[in-house]
PDB file of N, CA and C in Angstrom:
ATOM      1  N   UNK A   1       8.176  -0.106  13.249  1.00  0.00           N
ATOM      2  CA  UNK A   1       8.749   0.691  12.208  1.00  0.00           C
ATOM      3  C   UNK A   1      10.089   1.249  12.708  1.00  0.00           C
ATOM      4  N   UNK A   2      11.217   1.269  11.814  1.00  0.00           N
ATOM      5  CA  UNK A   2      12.438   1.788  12.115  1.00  0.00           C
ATOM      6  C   UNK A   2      12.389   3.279  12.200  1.00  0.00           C
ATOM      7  N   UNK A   3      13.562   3.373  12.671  1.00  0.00           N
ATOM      8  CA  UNK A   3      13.692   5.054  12.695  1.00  0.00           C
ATOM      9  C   UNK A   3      14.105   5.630  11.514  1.00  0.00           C
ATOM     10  N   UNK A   4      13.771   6.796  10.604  1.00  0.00           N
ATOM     11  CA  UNK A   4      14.514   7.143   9.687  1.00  0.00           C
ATOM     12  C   UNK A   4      14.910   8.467   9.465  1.00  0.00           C
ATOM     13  N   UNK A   5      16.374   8.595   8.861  1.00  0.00           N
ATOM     14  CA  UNK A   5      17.382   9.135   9.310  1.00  0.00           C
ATOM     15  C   UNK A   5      16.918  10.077   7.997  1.00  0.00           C
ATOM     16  N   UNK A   6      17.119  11.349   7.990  1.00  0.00           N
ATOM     17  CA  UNK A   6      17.720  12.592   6.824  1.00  0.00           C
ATOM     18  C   UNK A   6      18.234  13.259   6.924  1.00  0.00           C
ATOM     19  N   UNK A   7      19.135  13.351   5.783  1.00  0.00           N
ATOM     20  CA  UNK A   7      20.456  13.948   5.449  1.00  0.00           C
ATOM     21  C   UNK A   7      19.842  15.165   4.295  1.00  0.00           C
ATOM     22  N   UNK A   8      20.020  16.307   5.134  1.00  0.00           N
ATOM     23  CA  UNK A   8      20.180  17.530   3.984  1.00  0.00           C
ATOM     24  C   UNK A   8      21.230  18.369   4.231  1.00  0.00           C
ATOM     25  N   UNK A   9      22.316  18.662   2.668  1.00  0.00           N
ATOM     26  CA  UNK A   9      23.102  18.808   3.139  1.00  0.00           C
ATOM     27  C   UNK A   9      24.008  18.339   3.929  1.00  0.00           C
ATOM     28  N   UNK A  10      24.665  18.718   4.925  1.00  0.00           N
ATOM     29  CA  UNK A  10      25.680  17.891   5.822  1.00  0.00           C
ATOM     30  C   UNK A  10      25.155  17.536   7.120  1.00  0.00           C
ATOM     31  N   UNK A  11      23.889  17.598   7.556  1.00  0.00           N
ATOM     32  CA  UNK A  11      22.811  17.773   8.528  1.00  0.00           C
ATOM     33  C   UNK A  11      22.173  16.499   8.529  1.00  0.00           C
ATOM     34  N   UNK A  12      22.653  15.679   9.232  1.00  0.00           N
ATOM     35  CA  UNK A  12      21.960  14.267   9.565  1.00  0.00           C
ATOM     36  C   UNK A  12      20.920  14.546  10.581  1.00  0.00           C
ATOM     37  N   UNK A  13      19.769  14.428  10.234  1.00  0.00           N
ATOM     38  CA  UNK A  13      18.589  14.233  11.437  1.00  0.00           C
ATOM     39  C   UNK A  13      17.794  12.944  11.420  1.00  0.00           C
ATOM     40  N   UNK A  14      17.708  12.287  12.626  1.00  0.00           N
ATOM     41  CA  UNK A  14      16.984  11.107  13.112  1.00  0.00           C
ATOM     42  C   UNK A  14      15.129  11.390  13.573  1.00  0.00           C
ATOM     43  N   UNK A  15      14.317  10.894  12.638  1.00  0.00           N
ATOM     44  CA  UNK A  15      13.489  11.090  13.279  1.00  0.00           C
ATOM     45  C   UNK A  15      12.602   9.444  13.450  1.00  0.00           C
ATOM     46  N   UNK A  16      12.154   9.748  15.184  1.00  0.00           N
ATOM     47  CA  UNK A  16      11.554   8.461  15.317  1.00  0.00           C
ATOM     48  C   UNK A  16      10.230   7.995  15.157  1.00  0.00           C
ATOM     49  N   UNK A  17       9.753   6.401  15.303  1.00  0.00           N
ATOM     50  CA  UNK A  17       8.966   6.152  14.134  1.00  0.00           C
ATOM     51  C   UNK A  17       7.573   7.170  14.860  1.00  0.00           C
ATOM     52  N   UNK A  18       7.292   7.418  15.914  1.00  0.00           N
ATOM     53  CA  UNK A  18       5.932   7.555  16.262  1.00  0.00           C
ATOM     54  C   UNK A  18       6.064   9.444  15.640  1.00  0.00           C
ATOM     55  N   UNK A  19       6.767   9.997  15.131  1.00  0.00           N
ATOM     56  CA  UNK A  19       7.062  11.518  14.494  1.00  0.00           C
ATOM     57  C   UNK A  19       7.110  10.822  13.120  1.00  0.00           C
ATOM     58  N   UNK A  20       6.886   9.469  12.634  1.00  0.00           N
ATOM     59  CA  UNK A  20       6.787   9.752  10.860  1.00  0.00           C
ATOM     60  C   UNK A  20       4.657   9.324  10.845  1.00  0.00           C
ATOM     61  N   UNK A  21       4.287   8.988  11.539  1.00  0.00           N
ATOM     62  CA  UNK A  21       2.486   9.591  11.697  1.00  0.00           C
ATOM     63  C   UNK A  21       1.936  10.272  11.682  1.00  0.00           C
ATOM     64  N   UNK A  22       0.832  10.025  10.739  1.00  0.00           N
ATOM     65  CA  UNK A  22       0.349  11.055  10.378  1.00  0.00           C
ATOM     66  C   UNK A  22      -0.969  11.271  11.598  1.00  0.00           C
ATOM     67  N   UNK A  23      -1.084  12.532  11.862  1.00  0.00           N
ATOM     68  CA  UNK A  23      -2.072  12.353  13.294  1.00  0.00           C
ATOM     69  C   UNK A  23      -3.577  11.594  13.416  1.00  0.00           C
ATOM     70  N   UNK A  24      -3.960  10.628  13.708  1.00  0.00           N
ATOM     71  CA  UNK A  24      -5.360   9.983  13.665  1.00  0.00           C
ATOM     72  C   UNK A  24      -6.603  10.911  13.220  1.00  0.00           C
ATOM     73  N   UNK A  25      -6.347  11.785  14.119  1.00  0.00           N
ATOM     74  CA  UNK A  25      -7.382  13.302  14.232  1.00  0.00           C
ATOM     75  C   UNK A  25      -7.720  13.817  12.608  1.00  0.00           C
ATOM     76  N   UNK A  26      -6.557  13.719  12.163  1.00  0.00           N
ATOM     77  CA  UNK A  26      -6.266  14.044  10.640  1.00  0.00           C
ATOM     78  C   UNK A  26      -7.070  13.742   9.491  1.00  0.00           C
ATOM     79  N   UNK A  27      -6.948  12.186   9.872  1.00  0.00           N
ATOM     80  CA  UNK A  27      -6.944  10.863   8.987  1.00  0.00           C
ATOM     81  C   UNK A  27      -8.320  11.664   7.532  1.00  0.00           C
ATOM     82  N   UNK A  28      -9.635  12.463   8.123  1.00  0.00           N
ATOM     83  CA  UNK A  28     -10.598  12.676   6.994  1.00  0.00           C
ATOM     84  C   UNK A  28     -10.050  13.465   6.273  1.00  0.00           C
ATOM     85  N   UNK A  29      -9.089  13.856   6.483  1.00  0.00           N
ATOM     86  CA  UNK A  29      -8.663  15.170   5.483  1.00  0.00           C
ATOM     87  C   UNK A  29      -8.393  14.680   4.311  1.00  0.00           C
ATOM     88  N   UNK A  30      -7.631  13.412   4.188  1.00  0.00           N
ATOM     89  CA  UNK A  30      -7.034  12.606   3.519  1.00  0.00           C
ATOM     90  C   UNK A  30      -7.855  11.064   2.614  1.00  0.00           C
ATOM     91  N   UNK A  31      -8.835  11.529   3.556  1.00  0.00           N
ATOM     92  CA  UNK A  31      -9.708  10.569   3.326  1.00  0.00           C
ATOM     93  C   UNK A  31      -9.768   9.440   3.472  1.00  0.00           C
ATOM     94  N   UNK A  32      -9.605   9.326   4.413  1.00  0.00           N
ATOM     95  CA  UNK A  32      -8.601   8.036   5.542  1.00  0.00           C
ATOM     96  C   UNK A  32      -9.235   7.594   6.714  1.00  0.00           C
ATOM     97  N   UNK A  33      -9.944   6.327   7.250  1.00  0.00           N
ATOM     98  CA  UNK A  33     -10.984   5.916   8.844  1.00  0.00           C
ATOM     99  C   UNK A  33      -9.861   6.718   9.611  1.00  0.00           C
ATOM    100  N   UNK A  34     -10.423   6.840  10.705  1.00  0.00           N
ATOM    101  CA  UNK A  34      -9.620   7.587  12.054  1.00  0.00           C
ATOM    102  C   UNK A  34      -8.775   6.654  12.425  1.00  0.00           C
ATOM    103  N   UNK A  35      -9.228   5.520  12.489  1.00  0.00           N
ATOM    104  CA  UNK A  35      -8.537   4.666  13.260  1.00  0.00           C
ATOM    105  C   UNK A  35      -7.431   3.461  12.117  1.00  0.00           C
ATOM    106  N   UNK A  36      -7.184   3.808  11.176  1.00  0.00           N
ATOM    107  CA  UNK A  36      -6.320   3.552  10.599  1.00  0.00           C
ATOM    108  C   UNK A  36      -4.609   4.545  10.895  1.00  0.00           C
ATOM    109  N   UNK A  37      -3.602   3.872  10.469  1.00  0.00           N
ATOM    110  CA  UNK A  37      -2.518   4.843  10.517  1.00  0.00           C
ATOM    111  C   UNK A  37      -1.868   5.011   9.405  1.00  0.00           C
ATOM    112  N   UNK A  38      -1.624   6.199   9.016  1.00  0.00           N
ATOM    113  CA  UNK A  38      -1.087   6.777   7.760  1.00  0.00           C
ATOM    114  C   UNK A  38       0.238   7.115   7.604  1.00  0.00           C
ATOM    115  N   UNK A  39       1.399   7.087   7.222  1.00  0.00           N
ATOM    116  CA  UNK A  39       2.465   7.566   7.105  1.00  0.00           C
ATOM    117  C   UNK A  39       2.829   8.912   6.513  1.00  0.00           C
ATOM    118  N   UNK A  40       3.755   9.703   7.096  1.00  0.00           N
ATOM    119  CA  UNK A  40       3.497  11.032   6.747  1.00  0.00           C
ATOM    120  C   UNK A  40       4.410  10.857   5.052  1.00  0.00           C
ATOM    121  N   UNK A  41       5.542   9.905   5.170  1.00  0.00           N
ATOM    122  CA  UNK A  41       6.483   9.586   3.985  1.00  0.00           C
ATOM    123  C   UNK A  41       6.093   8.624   3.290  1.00  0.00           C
ATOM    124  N   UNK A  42       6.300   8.803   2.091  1.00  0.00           N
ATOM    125  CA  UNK A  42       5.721   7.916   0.957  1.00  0.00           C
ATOM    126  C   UNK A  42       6.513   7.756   0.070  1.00  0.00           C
ATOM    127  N   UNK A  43       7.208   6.110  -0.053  1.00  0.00           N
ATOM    128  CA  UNK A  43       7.770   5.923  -1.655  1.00  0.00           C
ATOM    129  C   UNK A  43       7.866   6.140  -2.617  1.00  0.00           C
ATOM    130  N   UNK A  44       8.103   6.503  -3.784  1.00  0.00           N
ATOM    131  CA  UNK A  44       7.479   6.952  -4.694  1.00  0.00           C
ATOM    132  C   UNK A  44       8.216   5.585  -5.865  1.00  0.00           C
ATOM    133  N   UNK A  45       8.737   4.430  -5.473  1.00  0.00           N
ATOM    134  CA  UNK A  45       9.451   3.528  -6.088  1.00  0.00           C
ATOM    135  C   UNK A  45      10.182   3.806  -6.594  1.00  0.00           C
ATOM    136  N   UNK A  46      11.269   5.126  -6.845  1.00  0.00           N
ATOM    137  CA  UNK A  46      12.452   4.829  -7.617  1.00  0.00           C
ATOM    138  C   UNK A  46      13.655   4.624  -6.674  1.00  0.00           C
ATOM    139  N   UNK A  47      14.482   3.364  -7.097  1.00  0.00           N
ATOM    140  CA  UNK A  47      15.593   3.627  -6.541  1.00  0.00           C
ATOM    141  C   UNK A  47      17.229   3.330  -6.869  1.00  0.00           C
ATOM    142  N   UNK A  48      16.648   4.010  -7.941  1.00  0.00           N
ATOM    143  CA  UNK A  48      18.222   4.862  -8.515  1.00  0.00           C
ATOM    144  C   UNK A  48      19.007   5.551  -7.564  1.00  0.00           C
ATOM    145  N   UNK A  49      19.061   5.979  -6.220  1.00  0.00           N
ATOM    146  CA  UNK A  49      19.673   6.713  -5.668  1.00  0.00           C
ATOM    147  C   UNK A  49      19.767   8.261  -6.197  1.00  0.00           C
ATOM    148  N   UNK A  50      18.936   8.221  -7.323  1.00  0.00           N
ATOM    149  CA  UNK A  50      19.048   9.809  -7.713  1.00  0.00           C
ATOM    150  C   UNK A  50      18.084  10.505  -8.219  1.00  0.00           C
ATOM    151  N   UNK A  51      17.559  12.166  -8.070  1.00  0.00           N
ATOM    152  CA  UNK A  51      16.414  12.289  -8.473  1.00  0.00           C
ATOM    153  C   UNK A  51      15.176  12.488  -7.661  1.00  0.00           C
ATOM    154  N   UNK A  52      14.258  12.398  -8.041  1.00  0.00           N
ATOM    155  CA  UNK A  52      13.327  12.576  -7.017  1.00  0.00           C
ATOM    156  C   UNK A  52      13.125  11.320  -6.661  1.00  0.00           C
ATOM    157  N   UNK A  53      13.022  10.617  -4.910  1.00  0.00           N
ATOM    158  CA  UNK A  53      12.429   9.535  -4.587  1.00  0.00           C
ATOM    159  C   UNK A  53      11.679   9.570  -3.841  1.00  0.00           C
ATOM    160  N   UNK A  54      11.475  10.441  -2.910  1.00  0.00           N
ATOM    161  CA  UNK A  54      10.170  10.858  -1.723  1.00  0.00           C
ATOM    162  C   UNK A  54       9.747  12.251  -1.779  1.00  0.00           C
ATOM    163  N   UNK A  55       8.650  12.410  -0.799  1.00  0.00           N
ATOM    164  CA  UNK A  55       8.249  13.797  -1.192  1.00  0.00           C
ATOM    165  C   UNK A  55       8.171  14.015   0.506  1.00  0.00           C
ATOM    166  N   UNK A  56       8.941  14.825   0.623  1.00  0.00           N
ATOM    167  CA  UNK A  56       8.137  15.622   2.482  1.00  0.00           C
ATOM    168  C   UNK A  56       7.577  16.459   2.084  1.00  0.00           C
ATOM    169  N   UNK A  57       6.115  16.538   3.204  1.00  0.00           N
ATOM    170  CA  UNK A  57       5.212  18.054   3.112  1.00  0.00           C
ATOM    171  C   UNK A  57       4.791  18.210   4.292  1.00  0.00           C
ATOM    172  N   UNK A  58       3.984  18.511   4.519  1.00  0.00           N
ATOM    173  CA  UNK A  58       3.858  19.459   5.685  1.00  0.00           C
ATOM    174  C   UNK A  58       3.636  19.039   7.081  1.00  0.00           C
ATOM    175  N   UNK A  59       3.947  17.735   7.347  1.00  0.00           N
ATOM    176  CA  UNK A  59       4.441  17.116   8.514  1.00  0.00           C
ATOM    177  C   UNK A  59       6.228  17.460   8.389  1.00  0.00           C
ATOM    178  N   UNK A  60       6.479  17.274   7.249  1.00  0.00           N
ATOM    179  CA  UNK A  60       8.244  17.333   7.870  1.00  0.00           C
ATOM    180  C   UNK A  60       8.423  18.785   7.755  1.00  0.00           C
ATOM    181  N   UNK A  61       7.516  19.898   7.121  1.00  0.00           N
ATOM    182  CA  UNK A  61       7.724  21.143   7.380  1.00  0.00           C
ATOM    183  C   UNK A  61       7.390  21.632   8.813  1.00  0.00           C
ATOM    184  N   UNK A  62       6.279  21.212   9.294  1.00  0.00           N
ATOM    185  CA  UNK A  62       6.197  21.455  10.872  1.00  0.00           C
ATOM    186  C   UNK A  62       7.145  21.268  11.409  1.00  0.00           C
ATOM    187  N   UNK A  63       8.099  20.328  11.138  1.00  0.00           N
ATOM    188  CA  UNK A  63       9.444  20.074  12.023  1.00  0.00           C
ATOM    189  C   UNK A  63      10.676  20.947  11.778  1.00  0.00           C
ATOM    190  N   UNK A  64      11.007  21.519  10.816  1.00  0.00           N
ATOM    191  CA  UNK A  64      11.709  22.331  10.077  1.00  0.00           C
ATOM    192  C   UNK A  64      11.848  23.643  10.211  1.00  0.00           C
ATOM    193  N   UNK A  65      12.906  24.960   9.816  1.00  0.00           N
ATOM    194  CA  UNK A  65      12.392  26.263   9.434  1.00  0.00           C
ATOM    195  C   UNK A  65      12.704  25.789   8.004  1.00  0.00           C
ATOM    196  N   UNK A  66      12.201  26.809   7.176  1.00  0.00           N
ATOM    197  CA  UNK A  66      12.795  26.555   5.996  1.00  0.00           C
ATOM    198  C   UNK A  66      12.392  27.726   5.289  1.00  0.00           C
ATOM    199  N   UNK A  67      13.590  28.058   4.135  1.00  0.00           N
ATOM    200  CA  UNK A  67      13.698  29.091   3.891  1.00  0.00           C
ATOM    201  C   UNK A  67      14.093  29.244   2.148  1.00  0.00           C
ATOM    202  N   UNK A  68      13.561  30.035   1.363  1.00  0.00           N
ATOM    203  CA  UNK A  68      13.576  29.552  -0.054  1.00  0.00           C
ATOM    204  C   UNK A  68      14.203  30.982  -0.537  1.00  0.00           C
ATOM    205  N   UNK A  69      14.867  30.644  -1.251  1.00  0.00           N
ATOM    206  CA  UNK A  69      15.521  31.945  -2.182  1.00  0.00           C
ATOM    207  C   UNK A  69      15.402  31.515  -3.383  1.00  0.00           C
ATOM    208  N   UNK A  70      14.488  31.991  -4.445  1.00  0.00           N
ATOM    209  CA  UNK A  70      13.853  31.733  -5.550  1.00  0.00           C
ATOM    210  C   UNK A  70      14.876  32.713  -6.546  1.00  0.00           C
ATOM    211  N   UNK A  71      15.684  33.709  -6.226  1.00  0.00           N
ATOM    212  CA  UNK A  71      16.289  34.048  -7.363  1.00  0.00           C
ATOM    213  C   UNK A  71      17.750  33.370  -7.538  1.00  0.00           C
ATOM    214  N   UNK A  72      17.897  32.597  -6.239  1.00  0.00           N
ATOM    215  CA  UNK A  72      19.316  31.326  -6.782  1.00  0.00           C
ATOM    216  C   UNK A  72      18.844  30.106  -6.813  1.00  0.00           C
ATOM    217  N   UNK A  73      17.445  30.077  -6.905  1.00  0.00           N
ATOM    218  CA  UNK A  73      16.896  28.902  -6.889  1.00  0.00           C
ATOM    219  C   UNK A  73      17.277  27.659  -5.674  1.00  0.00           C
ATOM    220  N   UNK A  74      17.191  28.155  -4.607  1.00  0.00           N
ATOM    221  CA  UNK A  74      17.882  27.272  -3.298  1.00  0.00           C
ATOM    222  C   UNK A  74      17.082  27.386  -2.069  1.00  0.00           C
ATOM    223  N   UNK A  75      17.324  26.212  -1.347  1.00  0.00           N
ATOM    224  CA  UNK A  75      16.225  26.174  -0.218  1.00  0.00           C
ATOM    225  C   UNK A  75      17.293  25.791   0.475  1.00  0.00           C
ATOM    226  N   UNK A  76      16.956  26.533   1.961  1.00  0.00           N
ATOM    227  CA  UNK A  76      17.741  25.742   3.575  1.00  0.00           C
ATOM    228  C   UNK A  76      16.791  25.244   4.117  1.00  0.00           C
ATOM    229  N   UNK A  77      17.213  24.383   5.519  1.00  0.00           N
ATOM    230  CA  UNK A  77      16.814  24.122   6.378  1.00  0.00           C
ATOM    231  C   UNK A  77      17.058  24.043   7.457  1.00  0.00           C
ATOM    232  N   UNK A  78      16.678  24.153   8.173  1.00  0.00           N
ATOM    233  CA  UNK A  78      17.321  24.386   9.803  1.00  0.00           C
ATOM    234  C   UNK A  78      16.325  23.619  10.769  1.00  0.00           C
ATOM    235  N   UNK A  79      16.902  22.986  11.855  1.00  0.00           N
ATOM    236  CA  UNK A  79      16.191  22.101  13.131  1.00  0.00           C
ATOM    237  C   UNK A  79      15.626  23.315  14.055  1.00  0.00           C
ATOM    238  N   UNK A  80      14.494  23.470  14.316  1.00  0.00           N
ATOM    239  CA  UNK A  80      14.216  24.801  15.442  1.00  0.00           C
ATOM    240  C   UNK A  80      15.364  23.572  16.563  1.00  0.00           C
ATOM    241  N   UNK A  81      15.511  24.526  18.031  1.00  0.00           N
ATOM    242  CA  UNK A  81      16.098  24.360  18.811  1.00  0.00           C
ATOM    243  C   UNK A  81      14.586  23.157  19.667  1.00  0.00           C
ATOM    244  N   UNK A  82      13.289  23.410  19.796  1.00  0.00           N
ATOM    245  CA  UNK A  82      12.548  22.417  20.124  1.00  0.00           C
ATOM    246  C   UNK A  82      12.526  21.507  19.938  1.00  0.00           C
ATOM    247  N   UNK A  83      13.035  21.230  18.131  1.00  0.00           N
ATOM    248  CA  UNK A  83      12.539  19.784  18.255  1.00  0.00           C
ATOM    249  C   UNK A  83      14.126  18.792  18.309  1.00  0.00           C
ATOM    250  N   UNK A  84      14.788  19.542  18.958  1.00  0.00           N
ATOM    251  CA  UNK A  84      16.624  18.960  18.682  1.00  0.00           C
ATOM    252  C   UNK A  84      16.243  18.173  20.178  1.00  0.00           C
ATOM    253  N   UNK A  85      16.766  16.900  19.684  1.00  0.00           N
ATOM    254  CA  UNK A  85      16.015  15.583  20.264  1.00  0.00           C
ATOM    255  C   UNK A  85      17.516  15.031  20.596  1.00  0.00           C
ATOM    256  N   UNK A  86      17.707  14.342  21.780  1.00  0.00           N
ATOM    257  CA  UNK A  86      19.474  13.307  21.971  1.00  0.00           C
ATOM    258  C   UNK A  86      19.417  12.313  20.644  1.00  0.00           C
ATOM    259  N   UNK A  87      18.395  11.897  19.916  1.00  0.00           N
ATOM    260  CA  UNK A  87      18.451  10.952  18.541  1.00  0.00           C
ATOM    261  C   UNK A  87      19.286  11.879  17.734  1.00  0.00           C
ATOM    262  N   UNK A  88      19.232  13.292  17.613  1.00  0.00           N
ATOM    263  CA  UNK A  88      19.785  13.962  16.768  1.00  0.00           C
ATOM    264  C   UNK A  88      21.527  13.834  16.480  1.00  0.00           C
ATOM    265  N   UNK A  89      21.728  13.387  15.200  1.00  0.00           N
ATOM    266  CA  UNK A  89      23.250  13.038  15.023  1.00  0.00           C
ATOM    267  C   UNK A  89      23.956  13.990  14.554  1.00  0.00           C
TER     268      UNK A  89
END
């Protein structure tokens, strides 16, 4: 599996493939054999380039701070300083 790259904002981050897995340990939560492997990112088939096309949750929030201001309707994000990796562009 390739590495894949996100861009929020002006913030390019690389993450590599064995950080887009979902943890084995996991797998019943989901309802999933242990020994299968799950991806934490999921297609959702559109690709218009615009709009909604994937969904991150709470694997790419573990990696993240993130921070929501609901009365301008806007979310940040920020790399903690842990997980700032030499892949990081």
């Amino acid at each position: 599996m390739e590495n894949l790259f996100l861009t929020v904002g002006s913030e390019k981050s690389e993450r590599v493939s064995d950080a887009q897995i979902w943890p084995h340990a996991s797998n019943s939560i989901i309802g999933e054999q242990e020994d299968k492997i799950c991806l934490i990112i999921a297609d959702l088939g559109s690709n218009n380039g615009g709009g909604l096309v994937f969904i991150n949750g709470f694997a790419f929030l573990q990696r993240f701070h993130s921070v929501y201001d609901t009365m301008k309707c806007q979310v940040g994000f920020a790399i903690p300083p842990s997980s700032q990796t030499p892949e990081r562009t």
